[in-house]
PDB file of N, CA and C in Angstrom:
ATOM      1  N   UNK A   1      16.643  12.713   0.022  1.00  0.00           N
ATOM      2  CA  UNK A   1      15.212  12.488  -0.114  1.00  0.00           C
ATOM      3  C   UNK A   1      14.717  11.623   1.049  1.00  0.00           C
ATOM      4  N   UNK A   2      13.515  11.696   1.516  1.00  0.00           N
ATOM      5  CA  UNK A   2      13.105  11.142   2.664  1.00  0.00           C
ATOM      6  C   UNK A   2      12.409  10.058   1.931  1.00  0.00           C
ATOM      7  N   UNK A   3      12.294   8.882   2.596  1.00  0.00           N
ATOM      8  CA  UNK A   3      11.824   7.784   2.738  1.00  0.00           C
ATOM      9  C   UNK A   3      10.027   8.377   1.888  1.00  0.00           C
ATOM     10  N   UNK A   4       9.769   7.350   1.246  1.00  0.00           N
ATOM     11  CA  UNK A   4       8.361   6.584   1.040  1.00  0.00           C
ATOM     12  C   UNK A   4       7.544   6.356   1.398  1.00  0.00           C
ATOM     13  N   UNK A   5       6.163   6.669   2.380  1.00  0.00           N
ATOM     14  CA  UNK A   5       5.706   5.813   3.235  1.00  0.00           C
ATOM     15  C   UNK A   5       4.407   4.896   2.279  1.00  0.00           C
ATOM     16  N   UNK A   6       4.618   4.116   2.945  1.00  0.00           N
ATOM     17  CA  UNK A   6       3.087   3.490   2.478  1.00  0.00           C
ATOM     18  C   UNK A   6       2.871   2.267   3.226  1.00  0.00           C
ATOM     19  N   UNK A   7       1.376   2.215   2.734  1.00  0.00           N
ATOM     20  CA  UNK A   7       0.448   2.577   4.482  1.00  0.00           C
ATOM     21  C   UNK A   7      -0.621   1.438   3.395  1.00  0.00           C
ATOM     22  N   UNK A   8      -0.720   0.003   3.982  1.00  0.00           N
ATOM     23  CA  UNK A   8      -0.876  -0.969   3.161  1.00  0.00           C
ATOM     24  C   UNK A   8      -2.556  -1.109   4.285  1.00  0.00           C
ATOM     25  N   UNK A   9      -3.807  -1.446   3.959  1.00  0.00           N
ATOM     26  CA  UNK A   9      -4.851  -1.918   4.704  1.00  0.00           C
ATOM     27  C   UNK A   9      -5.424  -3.577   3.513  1.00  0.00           C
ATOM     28  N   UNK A  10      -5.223  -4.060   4.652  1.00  0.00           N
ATOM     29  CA  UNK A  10      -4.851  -5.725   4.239  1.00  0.00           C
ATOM     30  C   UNK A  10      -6.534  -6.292   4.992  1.00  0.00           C
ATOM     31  N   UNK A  11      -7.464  -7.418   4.507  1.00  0.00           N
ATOM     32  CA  UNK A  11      -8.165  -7.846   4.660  1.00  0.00           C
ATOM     33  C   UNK A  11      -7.941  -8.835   6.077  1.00  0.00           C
ATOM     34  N   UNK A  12      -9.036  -9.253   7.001  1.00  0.00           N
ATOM     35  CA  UNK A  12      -8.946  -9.994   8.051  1.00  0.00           C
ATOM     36  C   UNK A  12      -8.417 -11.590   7.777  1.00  0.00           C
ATOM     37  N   UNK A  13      -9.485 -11.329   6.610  1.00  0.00           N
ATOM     38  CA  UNK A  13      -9.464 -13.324   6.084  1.00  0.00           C
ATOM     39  C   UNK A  13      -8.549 -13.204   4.901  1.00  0.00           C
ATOM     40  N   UNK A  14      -8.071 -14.516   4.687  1.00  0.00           N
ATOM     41  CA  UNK A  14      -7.435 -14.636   3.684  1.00  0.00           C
ATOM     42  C   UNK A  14      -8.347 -14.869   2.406  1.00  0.00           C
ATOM     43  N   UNK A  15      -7.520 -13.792   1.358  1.00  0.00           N
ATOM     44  CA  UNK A  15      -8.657 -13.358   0.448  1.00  0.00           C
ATOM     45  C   UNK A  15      -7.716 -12.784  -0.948  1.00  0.00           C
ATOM     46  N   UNK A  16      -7.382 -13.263  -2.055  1.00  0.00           N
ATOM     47  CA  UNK A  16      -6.716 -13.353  -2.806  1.00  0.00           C
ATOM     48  C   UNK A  16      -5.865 -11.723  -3.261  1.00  0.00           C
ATOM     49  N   UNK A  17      -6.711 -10.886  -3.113  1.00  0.00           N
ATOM     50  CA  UNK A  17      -6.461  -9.428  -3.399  1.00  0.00           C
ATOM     51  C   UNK A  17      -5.482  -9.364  -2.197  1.00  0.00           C
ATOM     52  N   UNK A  18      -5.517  -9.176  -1.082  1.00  0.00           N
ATOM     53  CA  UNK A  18      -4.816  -8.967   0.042  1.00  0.00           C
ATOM     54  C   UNK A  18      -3.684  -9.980  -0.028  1.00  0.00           C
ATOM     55  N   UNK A  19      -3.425 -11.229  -0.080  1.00  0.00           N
ATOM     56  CA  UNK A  19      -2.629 -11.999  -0.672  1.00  0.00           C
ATOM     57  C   UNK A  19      -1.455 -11.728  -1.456  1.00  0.00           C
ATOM     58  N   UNK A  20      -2.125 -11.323  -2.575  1.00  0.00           N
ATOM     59  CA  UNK A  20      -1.338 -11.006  -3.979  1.00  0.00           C
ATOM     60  C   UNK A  20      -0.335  -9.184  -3.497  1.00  0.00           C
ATOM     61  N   UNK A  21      -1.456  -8.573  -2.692  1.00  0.00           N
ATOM     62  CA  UNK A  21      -0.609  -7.326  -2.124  1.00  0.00           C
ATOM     63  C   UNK A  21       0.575  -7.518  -1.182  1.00  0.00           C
ATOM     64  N   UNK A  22       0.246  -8.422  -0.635  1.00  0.00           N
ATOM     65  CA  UNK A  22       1.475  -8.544   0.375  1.00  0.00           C
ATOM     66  C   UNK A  22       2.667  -9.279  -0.137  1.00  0.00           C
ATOM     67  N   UNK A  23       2.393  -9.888  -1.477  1.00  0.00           N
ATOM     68  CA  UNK A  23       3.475 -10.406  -2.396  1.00  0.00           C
ATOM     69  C   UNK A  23       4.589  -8.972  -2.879  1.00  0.00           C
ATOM     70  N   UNK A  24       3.350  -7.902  -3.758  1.00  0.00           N
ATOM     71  CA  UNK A  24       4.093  -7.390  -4.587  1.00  0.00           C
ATOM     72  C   UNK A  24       4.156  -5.928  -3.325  1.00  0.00           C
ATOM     73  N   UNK A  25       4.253  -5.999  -2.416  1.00  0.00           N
ATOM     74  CA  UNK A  25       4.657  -5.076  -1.274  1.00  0.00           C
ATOM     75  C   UNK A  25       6.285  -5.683  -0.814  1.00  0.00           C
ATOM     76  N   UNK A  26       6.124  -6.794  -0.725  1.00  0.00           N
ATOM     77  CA  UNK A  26       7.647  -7.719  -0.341  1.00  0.00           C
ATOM     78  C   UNK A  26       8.647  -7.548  -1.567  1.00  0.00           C
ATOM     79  N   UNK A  27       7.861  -7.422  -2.981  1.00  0.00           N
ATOM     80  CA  UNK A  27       8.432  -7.362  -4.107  1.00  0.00           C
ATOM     81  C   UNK A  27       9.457  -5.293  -3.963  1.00  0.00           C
ATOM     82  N   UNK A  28       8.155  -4.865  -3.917  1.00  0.00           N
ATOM     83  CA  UNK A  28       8.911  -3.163  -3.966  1.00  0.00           C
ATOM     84  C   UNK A  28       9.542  -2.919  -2.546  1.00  0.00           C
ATOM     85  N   UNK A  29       9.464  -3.850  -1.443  1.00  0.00           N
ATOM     86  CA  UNK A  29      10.671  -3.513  -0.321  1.00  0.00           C
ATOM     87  C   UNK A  29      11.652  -3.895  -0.794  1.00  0.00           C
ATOM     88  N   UNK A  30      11.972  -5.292  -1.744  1.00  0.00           N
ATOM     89  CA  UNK A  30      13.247  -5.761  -1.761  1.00  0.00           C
ATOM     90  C   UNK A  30      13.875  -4.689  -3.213  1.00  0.00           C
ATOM     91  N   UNK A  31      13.221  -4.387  -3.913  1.00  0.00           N
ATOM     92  CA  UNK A  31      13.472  -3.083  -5.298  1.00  0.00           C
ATOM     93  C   UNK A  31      13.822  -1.678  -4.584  1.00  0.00           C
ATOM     94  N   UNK A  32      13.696  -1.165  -3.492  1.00  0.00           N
ATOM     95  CA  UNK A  32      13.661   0.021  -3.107  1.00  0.00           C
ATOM     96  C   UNK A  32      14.425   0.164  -1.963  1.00  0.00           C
ATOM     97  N   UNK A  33      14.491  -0.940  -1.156  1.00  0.00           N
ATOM     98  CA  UNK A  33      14.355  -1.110   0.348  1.00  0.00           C
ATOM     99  C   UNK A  33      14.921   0.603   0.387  1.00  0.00           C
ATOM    100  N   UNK A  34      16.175   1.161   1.498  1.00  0.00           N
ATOM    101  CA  UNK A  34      15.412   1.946   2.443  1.00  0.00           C
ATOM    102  C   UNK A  34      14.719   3.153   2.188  1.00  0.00           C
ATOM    103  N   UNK A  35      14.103   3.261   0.320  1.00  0.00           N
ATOM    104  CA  UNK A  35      13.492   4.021  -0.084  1.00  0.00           C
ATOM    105  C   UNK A  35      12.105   4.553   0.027  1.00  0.00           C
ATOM    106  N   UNK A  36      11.659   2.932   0.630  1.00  0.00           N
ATOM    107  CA  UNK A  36      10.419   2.712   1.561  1.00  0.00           C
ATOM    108  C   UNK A  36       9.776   2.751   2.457  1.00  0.00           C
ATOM    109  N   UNK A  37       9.369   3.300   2.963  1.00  0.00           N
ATOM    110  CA  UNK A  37       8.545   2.495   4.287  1.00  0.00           C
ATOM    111  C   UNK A  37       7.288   2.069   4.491  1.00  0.00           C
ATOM    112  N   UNK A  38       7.166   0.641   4.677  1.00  0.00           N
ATOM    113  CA  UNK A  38       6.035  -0.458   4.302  1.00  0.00           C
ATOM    114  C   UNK A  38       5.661  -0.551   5.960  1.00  0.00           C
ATOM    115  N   UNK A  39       4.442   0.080   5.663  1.00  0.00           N
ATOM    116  CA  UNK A  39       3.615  -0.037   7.178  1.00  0.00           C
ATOM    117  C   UNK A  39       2.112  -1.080   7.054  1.00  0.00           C
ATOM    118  N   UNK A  40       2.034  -2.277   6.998  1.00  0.00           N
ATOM    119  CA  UNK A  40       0.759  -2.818   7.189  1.00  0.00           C
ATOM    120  C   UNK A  40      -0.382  -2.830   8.269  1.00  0.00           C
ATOM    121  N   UNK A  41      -1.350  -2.838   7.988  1.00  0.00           N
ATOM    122  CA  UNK A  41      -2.720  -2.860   9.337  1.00  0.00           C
ATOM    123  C   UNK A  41      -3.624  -4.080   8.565  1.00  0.00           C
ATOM    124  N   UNK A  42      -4.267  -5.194   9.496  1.00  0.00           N
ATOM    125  CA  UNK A  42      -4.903  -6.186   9.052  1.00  0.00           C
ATOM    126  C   UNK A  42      -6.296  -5.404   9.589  1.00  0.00           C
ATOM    127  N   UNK A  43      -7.591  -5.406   8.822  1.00  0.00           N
ATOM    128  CA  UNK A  43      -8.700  -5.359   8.933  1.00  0.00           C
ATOM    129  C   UNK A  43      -9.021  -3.733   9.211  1.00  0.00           C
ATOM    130  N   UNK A  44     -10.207  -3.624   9.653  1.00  0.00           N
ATOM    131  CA  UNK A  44     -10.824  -1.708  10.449  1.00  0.00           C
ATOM    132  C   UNK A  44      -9.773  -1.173  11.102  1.00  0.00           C
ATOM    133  N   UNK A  45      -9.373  -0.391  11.147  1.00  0.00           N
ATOM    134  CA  UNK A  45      -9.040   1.002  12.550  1.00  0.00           C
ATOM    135  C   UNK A  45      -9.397   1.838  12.538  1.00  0.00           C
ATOM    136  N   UNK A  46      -8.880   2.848  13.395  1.00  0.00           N
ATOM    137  CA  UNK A  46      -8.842   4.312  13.606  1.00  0.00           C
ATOM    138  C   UNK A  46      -8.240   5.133  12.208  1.00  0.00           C
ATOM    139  N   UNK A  47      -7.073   4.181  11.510  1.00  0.00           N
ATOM    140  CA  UNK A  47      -6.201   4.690  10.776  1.00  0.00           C
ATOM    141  C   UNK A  47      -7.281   4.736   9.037  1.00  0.00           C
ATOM    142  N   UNK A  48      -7.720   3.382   9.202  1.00  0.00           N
ATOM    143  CA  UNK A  48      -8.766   3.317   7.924  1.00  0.00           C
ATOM    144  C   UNK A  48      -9.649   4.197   7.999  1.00  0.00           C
ATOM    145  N   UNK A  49     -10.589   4.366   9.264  1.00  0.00           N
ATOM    146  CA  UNK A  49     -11.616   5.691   9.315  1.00  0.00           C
ATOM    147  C   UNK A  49     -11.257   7.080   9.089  1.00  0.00           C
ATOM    148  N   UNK A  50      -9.776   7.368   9.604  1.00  0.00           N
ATOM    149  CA  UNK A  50      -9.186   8.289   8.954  1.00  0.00           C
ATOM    150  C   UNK A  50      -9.103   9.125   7.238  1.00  0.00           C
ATOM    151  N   UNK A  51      -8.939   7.493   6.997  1.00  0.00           N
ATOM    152  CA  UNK A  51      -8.643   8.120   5.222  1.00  0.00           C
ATOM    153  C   UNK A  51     -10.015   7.760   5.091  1.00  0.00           C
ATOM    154  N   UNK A  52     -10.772   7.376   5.285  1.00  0.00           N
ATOM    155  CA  UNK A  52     -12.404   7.597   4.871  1.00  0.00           C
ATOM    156  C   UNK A  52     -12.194   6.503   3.641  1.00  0.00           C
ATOM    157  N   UNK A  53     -11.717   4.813   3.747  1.00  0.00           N
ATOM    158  CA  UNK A  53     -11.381   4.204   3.285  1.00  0.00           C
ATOM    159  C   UNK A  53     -12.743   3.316   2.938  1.00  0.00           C
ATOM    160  N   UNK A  54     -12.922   2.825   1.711  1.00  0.00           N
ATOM    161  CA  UNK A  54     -14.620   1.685   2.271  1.00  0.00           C
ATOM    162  C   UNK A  54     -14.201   0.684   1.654  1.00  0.00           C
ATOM    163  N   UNK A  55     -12.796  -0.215   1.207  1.00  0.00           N
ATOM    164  CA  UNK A  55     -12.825  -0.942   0.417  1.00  0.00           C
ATOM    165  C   UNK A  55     -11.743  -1.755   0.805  1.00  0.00           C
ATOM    166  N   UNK A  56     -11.009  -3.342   0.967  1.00  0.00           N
ATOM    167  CA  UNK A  56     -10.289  -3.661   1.346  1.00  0.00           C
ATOM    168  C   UNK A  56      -9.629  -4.079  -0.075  1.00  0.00           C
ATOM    169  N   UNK A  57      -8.368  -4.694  -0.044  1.00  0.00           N
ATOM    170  CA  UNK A  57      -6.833  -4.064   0.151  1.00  0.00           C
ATOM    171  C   UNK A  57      -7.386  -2.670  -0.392  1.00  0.00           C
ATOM    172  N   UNK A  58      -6.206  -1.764   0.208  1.00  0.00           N
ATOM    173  CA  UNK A  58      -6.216  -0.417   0.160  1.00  0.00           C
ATOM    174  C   UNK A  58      -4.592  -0.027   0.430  1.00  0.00           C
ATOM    175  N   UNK A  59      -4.060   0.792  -0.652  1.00  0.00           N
ATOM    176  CA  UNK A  59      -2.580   1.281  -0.350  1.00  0.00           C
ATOM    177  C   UNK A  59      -3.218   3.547  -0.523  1.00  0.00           C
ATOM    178  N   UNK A  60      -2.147   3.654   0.535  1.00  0.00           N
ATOM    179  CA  UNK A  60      -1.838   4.790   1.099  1.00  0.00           C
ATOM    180  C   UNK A  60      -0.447   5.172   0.663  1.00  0.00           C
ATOM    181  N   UNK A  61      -0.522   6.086   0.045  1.00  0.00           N
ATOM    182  CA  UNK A  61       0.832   6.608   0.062  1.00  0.00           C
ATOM    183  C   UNK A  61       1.145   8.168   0.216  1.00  0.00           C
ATOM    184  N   UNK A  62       1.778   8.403   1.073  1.00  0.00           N
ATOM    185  CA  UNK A  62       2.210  10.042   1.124  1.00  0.00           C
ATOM    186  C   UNK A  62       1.095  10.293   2.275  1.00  0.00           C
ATOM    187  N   UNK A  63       0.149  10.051   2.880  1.00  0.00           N
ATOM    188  CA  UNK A  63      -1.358  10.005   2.787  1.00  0.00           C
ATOM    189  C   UNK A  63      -2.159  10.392   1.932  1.00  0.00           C
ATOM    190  N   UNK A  64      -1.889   9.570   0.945  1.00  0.00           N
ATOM    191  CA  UNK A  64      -3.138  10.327   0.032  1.00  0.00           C
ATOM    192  C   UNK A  64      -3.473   8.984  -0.312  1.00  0.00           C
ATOM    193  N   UNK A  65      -4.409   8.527  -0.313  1.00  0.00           N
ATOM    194  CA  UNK A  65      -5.342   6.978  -1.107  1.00  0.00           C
ATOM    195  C   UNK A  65      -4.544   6.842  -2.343  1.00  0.00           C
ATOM    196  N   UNK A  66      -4.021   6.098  -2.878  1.00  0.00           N
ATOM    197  CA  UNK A  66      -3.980   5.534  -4.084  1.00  0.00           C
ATOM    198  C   UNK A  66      -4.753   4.457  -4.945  1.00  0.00           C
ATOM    199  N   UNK A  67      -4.726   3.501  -4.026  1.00  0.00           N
ATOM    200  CA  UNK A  67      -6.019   2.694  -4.582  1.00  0.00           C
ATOM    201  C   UNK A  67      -6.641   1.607  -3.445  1.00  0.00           C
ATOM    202  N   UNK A  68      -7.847   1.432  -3.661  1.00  0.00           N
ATOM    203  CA  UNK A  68      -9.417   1.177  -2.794  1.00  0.00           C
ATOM    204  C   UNK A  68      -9.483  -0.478  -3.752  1.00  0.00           C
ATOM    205  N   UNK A  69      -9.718  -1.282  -3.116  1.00  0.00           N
ATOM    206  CA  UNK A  69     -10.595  -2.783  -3.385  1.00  0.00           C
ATOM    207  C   UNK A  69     -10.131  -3.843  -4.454  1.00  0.00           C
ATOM    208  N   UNK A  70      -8.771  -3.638  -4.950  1.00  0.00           N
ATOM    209  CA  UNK A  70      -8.245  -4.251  -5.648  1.00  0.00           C
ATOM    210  C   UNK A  70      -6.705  -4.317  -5.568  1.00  0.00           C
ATOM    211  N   UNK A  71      -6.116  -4.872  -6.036  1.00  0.00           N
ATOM    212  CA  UNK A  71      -4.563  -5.302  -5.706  1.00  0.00           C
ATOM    213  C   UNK A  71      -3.809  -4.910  -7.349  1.00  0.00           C
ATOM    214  N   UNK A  72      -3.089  -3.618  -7.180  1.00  0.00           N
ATOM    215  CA  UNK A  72      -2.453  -3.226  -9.043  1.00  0.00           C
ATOM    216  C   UNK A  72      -1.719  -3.953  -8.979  1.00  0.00           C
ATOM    217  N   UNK A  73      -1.235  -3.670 -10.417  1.00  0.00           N
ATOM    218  CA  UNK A  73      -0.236  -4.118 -11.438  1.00  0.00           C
ATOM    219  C   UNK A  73       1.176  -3.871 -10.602  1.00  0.00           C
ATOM    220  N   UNK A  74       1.886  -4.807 -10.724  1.00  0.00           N
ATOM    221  CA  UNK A  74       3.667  -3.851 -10.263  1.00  0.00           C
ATOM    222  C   UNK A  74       3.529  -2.152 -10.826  1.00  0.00           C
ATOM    223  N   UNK A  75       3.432  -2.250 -12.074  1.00  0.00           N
ATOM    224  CA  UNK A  75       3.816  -1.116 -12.728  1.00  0.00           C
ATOM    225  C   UNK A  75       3.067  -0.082 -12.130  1.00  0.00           C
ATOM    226  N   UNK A  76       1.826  -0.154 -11.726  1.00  0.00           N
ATOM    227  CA  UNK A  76       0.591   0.719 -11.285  1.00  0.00           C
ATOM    228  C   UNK A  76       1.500   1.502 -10.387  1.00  0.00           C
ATOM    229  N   UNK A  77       1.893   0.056  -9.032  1.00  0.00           N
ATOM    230  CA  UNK A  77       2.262   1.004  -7.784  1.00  0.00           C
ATOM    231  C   UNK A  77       3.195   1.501  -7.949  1.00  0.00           C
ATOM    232  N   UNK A  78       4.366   1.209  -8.609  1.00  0.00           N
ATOM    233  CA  UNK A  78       5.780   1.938  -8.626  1.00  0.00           C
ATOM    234  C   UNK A  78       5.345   3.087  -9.747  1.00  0.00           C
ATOM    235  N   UNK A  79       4.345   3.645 -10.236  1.00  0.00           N
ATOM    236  CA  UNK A  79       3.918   4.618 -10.894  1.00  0.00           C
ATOM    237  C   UNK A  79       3.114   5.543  -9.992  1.00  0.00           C
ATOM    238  N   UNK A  80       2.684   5.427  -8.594  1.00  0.00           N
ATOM    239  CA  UNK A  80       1.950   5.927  -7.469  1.00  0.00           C
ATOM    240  C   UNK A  80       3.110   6.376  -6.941  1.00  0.00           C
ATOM    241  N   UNK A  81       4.426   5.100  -6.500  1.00  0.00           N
ATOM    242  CA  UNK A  81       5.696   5.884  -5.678  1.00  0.00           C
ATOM    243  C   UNK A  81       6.328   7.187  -6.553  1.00  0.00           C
ATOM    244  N   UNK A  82       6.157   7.161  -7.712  1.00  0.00           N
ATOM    245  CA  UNK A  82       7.237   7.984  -8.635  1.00  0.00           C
ATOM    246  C   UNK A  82       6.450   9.184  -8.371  1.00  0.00           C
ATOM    247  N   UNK A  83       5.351   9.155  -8.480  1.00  0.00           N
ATOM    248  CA  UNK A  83       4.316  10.139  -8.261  1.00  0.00           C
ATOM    249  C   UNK A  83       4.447  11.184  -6.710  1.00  0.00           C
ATOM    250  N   UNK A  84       4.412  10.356  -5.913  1.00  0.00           N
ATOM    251  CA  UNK A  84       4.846  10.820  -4.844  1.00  0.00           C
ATOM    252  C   UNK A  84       5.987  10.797  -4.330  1.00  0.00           C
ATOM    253  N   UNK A  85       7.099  11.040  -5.629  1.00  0.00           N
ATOM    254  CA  UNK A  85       8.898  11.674  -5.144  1.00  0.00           C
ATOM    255  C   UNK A  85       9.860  10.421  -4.837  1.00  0.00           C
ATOM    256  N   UNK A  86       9.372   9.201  -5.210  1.00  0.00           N
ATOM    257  CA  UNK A  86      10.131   7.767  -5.672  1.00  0.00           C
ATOM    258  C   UNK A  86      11.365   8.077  -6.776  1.00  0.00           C
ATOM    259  N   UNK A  87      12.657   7.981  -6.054  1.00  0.00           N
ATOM    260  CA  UNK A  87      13.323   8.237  -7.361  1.00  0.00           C
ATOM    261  C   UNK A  87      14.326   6.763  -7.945  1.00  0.00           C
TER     262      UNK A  87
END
């Protein structure tokens, strides 16, 4: 099975949602590691205009949006990886 990707868009300022993501992102690298691949971007890009993103923290997975302007549950995201072929 190939690797995981996900594709983390993290706020400029420090800002509790973005915070708390980069916790439970460190949390599912060390649960999965090389099942993963944890790619972060701080603030706008090319890559956010891409997914037609309008909301900060924002996780990407597979490319497909999973979730826009809030930071889930553990359970949420490792229910997004399973979704997209997490075994």
């Amino acid at each position: 099975m190939d690797r995981v990707r996900i594709e983390a868009f993290l706020s400029m300022t420090t800002c509790s949602n973005s915070a708390s993501l980069t916790e439970l992102l460190k949390e599912i690298q060390e649960e999965f590691g090389e099942k993963v691949e944890i790619i972060t971007f701080q603030g706008r890009n090319e890559i956010f205009d891409k997914y037609n993103l309008t909301a900060l923290p924002a996780v990407v997975i597979g490319e497909i949006v999973k979730i826009m302007g809030f930071c889930p549950s553990k359970e949420s995201l490792i229910s997004a990886l399973r979704e997209m072929g997490l075994e």
